[in-house]
N, C-alpha and C. Protein backbone atom coordinates (compact mmCIF):
# COMPACT_ATOMS: atom_id res chain seq x y z
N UNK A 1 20.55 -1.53 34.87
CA UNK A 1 20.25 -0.97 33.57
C UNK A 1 18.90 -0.25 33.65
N UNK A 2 18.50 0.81 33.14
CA UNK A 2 17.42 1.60 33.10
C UNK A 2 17.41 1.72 31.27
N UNK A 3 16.07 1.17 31.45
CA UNK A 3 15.54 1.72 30.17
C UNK A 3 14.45 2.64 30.04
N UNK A 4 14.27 3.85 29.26
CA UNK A 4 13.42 4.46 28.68
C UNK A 4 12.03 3.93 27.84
N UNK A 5 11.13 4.37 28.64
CA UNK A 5 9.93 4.05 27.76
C UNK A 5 9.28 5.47 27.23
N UNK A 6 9.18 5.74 25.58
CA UNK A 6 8.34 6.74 25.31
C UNK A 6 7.38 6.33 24.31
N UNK A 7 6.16 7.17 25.23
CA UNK A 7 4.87 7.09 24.65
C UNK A 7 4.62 8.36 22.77
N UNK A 8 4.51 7.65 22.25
CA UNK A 8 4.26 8.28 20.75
C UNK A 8 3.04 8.14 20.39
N UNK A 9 2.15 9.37 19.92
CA UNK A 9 1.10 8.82 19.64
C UNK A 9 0.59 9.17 17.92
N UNK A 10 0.56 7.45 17.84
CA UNK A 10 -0.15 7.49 16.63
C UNK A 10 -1.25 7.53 15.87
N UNK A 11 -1.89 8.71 15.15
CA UNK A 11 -3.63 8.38 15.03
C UNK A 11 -3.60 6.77 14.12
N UNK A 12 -4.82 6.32 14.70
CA UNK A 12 -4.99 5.21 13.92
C UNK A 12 -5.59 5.35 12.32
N UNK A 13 -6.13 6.41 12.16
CA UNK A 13 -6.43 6.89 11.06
C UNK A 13 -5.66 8.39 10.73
N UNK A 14 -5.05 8.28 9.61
CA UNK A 14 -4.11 9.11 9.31
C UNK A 14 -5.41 10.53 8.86
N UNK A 15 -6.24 9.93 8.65
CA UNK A 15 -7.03 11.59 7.95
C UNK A 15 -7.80 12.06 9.66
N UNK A 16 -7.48 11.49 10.62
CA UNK A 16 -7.88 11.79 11.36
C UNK A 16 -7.20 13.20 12.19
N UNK A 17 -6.15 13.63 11.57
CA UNK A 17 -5.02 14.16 12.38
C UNK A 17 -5.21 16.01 11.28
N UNK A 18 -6.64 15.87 11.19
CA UNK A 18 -6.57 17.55 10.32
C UNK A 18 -6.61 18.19 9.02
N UNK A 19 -5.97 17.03 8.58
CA UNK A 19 -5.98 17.67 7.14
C UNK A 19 -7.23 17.91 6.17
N UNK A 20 -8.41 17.24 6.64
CA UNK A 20 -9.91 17.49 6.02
C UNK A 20 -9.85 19.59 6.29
N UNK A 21 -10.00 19.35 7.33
CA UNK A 21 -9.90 20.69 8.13
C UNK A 21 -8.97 21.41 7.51
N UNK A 22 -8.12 21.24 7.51
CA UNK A 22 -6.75 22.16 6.76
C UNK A 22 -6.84 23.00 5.28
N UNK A 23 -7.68 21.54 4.85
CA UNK A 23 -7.27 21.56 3.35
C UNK A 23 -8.82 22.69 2.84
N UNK A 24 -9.25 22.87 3.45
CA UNK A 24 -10.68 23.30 3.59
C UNK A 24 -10.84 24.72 3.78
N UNK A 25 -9.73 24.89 5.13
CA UNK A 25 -9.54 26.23 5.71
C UNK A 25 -8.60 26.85 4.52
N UNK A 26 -7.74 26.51 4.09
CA UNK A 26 -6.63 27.23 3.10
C UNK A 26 -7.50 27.24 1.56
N UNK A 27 -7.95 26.50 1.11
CA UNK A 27 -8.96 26.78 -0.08
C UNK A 27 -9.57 27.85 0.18
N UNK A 28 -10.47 28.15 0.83
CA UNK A 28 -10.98 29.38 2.11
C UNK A 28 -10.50 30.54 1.76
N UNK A 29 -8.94 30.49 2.30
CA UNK A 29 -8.17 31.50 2.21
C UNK A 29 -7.91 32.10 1.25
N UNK A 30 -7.78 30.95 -0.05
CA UNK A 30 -7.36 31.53 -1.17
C UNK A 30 -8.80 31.98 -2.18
N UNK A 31 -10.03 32.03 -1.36
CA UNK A 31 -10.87 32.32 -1.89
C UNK A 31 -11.67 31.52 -3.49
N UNK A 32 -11.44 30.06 -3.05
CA UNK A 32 -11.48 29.02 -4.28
C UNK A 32 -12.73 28.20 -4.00
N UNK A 33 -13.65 28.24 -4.15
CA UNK A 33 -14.66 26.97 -4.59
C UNK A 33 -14.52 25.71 -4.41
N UNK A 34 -14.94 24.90 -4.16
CA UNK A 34 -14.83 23.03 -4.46
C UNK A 34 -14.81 22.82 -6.11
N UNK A 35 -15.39 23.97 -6.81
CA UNK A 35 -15.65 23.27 -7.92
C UNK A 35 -13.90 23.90 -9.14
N UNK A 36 -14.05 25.00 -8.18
CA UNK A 36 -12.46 25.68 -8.49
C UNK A 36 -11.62 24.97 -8.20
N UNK A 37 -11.08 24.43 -7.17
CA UNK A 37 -10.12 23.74 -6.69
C UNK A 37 -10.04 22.44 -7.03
N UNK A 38 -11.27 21.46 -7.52
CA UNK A 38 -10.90 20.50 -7.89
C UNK A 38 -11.14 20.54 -9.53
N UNK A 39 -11.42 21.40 -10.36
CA UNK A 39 -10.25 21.61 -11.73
C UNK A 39 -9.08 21.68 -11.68
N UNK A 40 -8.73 22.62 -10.33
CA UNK A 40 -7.14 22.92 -10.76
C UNK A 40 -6.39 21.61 -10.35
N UNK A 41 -6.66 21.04 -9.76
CA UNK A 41 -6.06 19.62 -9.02
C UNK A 41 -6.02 18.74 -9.72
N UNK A 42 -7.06 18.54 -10.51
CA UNK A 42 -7.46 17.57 -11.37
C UNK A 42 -8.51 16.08 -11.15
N UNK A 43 -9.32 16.45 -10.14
CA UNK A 43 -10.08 15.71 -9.58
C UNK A 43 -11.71 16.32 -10.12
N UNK A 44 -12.84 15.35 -9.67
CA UNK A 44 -14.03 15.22 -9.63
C UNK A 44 -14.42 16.32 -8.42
N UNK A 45 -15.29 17.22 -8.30
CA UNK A 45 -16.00 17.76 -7.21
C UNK A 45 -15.96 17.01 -6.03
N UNK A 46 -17.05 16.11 -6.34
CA UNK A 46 -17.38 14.97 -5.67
C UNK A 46 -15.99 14.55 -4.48
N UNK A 47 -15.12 14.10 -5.13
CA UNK A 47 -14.04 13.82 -4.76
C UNK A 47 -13.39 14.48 -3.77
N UNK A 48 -13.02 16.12 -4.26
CA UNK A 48 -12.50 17.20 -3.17
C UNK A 48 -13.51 16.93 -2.43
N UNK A 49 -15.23 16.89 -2.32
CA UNK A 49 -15.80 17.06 -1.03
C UNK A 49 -15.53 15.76 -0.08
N UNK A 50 -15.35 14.98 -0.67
CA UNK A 50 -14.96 13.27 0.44
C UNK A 50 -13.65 13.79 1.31
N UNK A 51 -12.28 14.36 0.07
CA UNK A 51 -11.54 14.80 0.98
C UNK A 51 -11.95 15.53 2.05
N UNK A 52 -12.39 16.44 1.67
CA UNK A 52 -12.75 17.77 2.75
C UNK A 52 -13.96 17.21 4.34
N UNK A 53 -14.20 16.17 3.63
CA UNK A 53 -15.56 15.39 4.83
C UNK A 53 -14.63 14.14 5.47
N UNK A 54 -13.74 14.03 4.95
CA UNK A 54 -12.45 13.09 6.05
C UNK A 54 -13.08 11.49 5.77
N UNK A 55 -13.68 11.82 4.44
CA UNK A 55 -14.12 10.04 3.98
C UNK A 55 -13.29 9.12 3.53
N UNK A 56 -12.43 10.42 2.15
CA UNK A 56 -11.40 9.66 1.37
C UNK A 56 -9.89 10.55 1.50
N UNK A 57 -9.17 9.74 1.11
CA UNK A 57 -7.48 9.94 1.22
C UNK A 57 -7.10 10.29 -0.15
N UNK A 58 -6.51 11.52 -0.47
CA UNK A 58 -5.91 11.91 -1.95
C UNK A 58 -4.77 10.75 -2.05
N UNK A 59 -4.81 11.10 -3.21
CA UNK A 59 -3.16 10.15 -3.49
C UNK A 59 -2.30 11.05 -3.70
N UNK A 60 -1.37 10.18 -3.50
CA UNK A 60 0.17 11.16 -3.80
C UNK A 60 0.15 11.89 -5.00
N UNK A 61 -0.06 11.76 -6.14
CA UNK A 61 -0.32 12.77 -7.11
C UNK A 61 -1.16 13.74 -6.77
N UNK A 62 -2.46 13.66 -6.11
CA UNK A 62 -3.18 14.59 -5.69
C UNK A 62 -2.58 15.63 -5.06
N UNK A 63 -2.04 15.14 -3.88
CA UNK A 63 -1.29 16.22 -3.04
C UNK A 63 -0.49 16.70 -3.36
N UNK A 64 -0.02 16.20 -4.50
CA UNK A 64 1.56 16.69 -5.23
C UNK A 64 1.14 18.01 -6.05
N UNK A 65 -0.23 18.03 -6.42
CA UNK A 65 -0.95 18.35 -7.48
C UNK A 65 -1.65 19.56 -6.40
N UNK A 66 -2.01 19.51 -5.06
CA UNK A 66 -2.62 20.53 -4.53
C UNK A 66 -1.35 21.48 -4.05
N UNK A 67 0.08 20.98 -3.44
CA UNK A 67 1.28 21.78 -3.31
C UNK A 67 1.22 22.75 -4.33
């Protein structure tokens, strides 16, 4: 019998994998502010910058809310 071993790799921290970066670069793009983008979202300044500094994790409404 032969079995298959595959290696998957998981970040151990999920905000570790870009999305600070992402979410940062495409605000960017669309030519929006921190203080723009987190009215339209519905968050605190403060807040978008933790996202954007890979401190804190949006919640699912958030992201539902930045789509």
């Amino acid at each position: 019998m032969i079995l298959a071993t595959y290696a998957v790799y998981v970040p151990k921290n999920p905000i570790s994998n870009g999305f600070p970066a992402r979410m940062a670069e495409l605000r960017k793009e669309k030519s929006l502010t921190q203080q723009q983008l987190a009215e339209r979202v519905g968050v605190h300044v403060q807040q978008l910058k933790r996202y954007e500094a890979g401190v804190s994790q949006p919640t699912l409404d958030v992201i539902r809310n930045l789509a």
